[in-house]
C-alpha atoms as a PDB file:
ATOM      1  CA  UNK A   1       8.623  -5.317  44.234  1.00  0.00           C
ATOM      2  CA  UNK A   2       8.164  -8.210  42.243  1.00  0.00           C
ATOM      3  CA  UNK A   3      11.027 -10.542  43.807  1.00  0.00           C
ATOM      4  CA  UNK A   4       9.732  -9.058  47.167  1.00  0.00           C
ATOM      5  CA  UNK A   5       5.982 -10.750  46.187  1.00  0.00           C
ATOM      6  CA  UNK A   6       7.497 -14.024  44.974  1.00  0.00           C
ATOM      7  CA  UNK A   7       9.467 -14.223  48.323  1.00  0.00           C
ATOM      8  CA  UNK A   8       6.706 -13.779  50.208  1.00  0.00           C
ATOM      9  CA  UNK A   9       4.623 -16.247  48.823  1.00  0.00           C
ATOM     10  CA  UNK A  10       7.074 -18.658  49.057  1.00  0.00           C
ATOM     11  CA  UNK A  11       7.842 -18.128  52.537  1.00  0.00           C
ATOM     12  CA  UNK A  12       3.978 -18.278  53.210  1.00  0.00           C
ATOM     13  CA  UNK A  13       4.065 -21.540  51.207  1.00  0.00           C
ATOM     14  CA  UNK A  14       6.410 -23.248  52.684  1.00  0.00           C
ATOM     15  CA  UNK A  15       5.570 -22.293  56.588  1.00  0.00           C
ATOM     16  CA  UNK A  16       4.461 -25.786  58.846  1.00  0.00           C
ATOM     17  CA  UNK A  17       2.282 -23.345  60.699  1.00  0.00           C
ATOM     18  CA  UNK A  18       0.125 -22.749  57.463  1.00  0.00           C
ATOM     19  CA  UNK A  19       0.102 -26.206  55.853  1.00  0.00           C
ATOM     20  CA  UNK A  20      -3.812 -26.661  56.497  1.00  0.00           C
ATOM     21  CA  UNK A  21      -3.902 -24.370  53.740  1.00  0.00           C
ATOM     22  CA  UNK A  22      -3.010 -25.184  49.965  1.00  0.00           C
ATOM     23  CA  UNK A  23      -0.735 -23.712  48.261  1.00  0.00           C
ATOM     24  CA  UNK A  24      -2.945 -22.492  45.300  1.00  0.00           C
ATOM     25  CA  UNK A  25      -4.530 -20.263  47.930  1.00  0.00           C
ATOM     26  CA  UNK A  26      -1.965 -18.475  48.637  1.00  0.00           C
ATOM     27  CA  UNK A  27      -1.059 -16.277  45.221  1.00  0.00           C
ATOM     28  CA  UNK A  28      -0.378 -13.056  44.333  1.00  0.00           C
ATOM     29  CA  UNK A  29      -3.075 -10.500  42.984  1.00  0.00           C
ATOM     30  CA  UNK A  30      -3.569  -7.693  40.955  1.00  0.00           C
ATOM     31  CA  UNK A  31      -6.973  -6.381  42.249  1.00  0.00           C
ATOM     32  CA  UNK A  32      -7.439  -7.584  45.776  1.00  0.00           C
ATOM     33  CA  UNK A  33     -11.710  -7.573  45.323  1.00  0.00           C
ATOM     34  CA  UNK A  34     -11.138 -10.494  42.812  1.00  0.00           C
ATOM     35  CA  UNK A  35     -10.945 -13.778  44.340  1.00  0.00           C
ATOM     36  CA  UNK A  36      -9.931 -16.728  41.902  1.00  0.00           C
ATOM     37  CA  UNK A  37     -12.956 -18.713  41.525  1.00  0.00           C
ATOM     38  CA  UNK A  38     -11.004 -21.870  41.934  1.00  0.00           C
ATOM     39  CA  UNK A  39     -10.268 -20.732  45.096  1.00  0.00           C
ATOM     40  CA  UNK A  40     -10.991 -22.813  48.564  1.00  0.00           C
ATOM     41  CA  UNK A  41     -10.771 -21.285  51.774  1.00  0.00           C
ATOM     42  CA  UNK A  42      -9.277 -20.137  54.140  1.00  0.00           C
ATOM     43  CA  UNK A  43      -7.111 -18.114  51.331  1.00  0.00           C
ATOM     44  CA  UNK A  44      -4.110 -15.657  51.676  1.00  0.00           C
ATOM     45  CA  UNK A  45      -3.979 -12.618  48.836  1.00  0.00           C
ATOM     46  CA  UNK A  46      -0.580 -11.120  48.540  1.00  0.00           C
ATOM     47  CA  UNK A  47      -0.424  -7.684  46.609  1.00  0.00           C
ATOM     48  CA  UNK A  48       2.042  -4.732  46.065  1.00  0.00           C
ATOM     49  CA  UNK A  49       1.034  -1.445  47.767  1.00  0.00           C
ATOM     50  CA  UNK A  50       2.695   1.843  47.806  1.00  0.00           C
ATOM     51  CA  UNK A  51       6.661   2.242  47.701  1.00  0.00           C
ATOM     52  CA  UNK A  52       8.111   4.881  48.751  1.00  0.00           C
ATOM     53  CA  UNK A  53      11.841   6.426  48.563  1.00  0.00           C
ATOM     54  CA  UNK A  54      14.227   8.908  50.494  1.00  0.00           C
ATOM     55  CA  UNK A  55      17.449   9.570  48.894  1.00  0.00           C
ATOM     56  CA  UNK A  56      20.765   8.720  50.806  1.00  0.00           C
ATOM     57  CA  UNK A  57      24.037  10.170  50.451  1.00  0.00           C
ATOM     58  CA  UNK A  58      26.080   8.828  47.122  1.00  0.00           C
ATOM     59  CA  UNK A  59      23.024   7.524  45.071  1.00  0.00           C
ATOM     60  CA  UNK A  60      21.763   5.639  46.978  1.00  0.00           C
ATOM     61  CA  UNK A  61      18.719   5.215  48.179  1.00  0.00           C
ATOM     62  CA  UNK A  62      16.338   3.258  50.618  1.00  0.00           C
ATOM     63  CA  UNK A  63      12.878   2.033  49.854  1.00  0.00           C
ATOM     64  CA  UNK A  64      10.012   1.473  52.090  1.00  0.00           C
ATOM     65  CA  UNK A  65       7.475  -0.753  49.962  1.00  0.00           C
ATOM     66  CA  UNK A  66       4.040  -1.839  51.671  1.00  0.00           C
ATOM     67  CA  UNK A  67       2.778  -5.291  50.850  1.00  0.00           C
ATOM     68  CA  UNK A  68      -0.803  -5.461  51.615  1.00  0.00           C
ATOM     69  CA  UNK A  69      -2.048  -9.358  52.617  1.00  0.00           C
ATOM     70  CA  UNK A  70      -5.616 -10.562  52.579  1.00  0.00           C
ATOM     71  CA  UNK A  71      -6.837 -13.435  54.576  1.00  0.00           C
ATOM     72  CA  UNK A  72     -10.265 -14.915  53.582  1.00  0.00           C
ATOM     73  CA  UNK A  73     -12.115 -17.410  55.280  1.00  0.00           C
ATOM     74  CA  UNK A  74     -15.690 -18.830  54.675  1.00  0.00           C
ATOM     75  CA  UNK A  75     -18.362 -17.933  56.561  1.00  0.00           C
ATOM     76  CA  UNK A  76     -20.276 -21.217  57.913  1.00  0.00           C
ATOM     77  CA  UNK A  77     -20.538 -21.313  61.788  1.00  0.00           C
ATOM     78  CA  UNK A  78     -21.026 -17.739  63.698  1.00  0.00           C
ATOM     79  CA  UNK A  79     -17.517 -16.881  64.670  1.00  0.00           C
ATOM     80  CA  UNK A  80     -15.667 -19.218  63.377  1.00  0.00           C
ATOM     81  CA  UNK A  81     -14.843 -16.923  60.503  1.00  0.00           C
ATOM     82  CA  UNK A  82     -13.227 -14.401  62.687  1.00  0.00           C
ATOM     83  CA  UNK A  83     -12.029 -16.370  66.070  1.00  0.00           C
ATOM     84  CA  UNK A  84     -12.155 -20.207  65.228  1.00  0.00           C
ATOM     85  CA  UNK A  85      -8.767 -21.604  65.045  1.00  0.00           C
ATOM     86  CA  UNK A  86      -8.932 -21.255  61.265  1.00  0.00           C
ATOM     87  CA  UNK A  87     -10.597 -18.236  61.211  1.00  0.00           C
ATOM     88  CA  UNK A  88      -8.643 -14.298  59.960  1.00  0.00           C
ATOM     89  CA  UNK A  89      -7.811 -13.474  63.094  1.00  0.00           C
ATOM     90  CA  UNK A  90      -5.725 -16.884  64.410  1.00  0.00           C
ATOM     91  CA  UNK A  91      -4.229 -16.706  60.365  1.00  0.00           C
ATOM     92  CA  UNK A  92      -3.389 -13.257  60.301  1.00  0.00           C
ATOM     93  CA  UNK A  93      -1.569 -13.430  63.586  1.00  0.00           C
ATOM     94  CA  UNK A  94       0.537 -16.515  62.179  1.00  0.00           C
ATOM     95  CA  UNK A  95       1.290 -14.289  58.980  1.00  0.00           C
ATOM     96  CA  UNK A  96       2.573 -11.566  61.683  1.00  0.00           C
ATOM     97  CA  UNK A  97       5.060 -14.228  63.598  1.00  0.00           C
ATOM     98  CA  UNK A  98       6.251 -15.464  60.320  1.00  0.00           C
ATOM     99  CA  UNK A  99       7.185 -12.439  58.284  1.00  0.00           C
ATOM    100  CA  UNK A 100       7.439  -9.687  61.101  1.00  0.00           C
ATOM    101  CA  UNK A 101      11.723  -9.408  61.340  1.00  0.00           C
ATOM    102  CA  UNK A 102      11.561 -12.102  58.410  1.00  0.00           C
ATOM    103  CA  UNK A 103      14.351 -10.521  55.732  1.00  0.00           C
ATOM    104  CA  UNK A 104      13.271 -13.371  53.153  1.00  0.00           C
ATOM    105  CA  UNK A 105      17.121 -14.100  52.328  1.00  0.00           C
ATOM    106  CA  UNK A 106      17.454 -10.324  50.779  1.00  0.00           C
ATOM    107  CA  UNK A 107      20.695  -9.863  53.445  1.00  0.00           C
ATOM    108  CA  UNK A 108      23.171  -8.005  51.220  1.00  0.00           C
ATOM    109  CA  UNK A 109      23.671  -5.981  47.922  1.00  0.00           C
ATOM    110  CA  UNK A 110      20.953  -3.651  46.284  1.00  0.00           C
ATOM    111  CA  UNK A 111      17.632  -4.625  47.419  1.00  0.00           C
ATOM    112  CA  UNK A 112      18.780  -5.216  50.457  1.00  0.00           C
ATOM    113  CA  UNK A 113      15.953  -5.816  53.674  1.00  0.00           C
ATOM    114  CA  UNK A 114      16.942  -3.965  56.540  1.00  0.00           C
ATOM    115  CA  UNK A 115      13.696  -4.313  58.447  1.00  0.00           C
ATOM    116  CA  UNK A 116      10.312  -5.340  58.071  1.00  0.00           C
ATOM    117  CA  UNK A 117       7.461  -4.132  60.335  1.00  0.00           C
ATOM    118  CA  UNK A 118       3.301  -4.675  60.564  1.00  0.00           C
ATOM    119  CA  UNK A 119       2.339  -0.950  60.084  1.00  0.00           C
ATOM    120  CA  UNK A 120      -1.645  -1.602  60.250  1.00  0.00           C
ATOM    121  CA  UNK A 121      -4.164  -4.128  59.914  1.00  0.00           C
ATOM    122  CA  UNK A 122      -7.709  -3.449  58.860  1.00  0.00           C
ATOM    123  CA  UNK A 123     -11.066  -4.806  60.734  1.00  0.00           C
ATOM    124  CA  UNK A 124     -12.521  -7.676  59.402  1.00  0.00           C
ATOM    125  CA  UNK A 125     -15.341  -7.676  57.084  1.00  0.00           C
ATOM    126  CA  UNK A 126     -18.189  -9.614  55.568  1.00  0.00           C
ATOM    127  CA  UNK A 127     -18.243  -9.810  51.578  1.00  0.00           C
ATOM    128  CA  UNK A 128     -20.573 -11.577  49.653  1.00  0.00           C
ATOM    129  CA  UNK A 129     -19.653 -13.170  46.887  1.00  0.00           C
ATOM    130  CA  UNK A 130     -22.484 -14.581  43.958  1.00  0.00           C
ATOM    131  CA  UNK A 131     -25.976 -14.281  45.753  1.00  0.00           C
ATOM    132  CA  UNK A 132     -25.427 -16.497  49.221  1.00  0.00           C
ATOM    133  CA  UNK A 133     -22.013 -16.989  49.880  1.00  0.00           C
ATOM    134  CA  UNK A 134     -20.018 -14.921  52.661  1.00  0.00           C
ATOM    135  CA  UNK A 135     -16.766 -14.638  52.879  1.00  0.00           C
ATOM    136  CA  UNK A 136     -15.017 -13.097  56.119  1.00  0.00           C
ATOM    137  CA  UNK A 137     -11.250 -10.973  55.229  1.00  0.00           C
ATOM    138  CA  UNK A 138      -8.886  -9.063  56.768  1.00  0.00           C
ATOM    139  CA  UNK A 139      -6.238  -7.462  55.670  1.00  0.00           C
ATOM    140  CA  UNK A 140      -2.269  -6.567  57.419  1.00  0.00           C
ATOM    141  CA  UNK A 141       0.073  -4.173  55.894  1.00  0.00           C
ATOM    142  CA  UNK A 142       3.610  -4.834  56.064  1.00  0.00           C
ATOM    143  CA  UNK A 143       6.392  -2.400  55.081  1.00  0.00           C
ATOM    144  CA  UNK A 144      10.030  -3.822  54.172  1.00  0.00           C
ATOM    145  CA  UNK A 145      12.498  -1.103  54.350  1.00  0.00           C
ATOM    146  CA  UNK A 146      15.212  -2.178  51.494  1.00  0.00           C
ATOM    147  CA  UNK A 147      18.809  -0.430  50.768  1.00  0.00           C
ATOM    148  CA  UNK A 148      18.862   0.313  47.277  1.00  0.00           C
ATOM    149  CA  UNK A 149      22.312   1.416  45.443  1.00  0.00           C
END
C-alpha cells in the first residue's frame, strides 16, 4: 500500500490539469478528519482504505486495495465550493480522468496493477473547522486490483 500512496501522490503532483493547486496540498494522511493546519485550499487527502485478497492458483494471489481521496475546498462564495471551476466537484472529476485506467508504472512483477476503477464517491459536505471557517469535501474511492506472487 505504501508505494501505491506515494505513486499516487506523485501522479496527482505532477498532473498540468491540477497545477492551480500546490503541491503541499496534496499529501498523504493518516486520519482523514485532520487537516494540516498549514494547509491552503483547495486540498487533495490521499489515504489507505481496506485491502482485500483472494487466493490464486500457485501462491499467488491478487489484491484489491481501496484508496480513499479527499478533496477540500473553502467555503467563500455560495456554490463555488461545490460547482465553481475550483470547487470538489470540477476537482474530483479531474482526479477520476487522471487515475481511472491509470496503472502508475506498476506494469509487471509482484505488485503488479491490473486495473483500477472509481467504486464510489461520497456527497459533499460542510465541515467547520475552528469557530467560523467552512470547509466543503468530498471524497472518491478507488480500488487498484494488483497481482501479487
Amino acid at each position: 500500500m505504501k508505494d501505491l500512496l506515494t505513486a499516487i501522490k506523485t501522479a496527482l503532483q505532477e498532473a498540468e490539469s491540477l497545477a492551480s493547486i500546490r503541491d503541499a496540498d496534496i499529501y498523504i494522511t493518516e486520519d482523514e478528519t485532520e487537516i494540516p493546519p498549514s494547509t491552503m485550499y483547495p486540498a487533495i487527502e490521499i489515504k489507505d482504505g481496506q485491502i482485500k485478497n483472494d487466493q490464486q492458483i500457485g501462491g499467488r494471489y491478487v489484491q484489491y486495495a481501496q484508496v480513499q481521496i479527499t478533496v477540500y475546498q473553502r467555503v467563500m462564495q455560495p456554490e463555488q465550493s461545490l460547482m465553481g471551476t475550483k470547487g470538489v466537484l470540477a476537482i474530483a472529476a479531474v482526479i477520476n480522468t487522471l487515475l481511472t485506467g491509470n496503472r502508475l508504472g506498476f506494469l509487471t512483477g509482484s505488485g503488479q496493477v491490473m486495473n483500477v476503477f472509481p467504486i464510489g464517491e461520497t456527497a459533499s459536505q460542510i465541515m467547520i473547522i475552528g469557530e467560523t471557517t467552512k470547509i466543503q469535501r468530498k471524497t472518491i474511492f478507488l480500488e487498484y486490483t494488483r497481482n501479487i506472487f
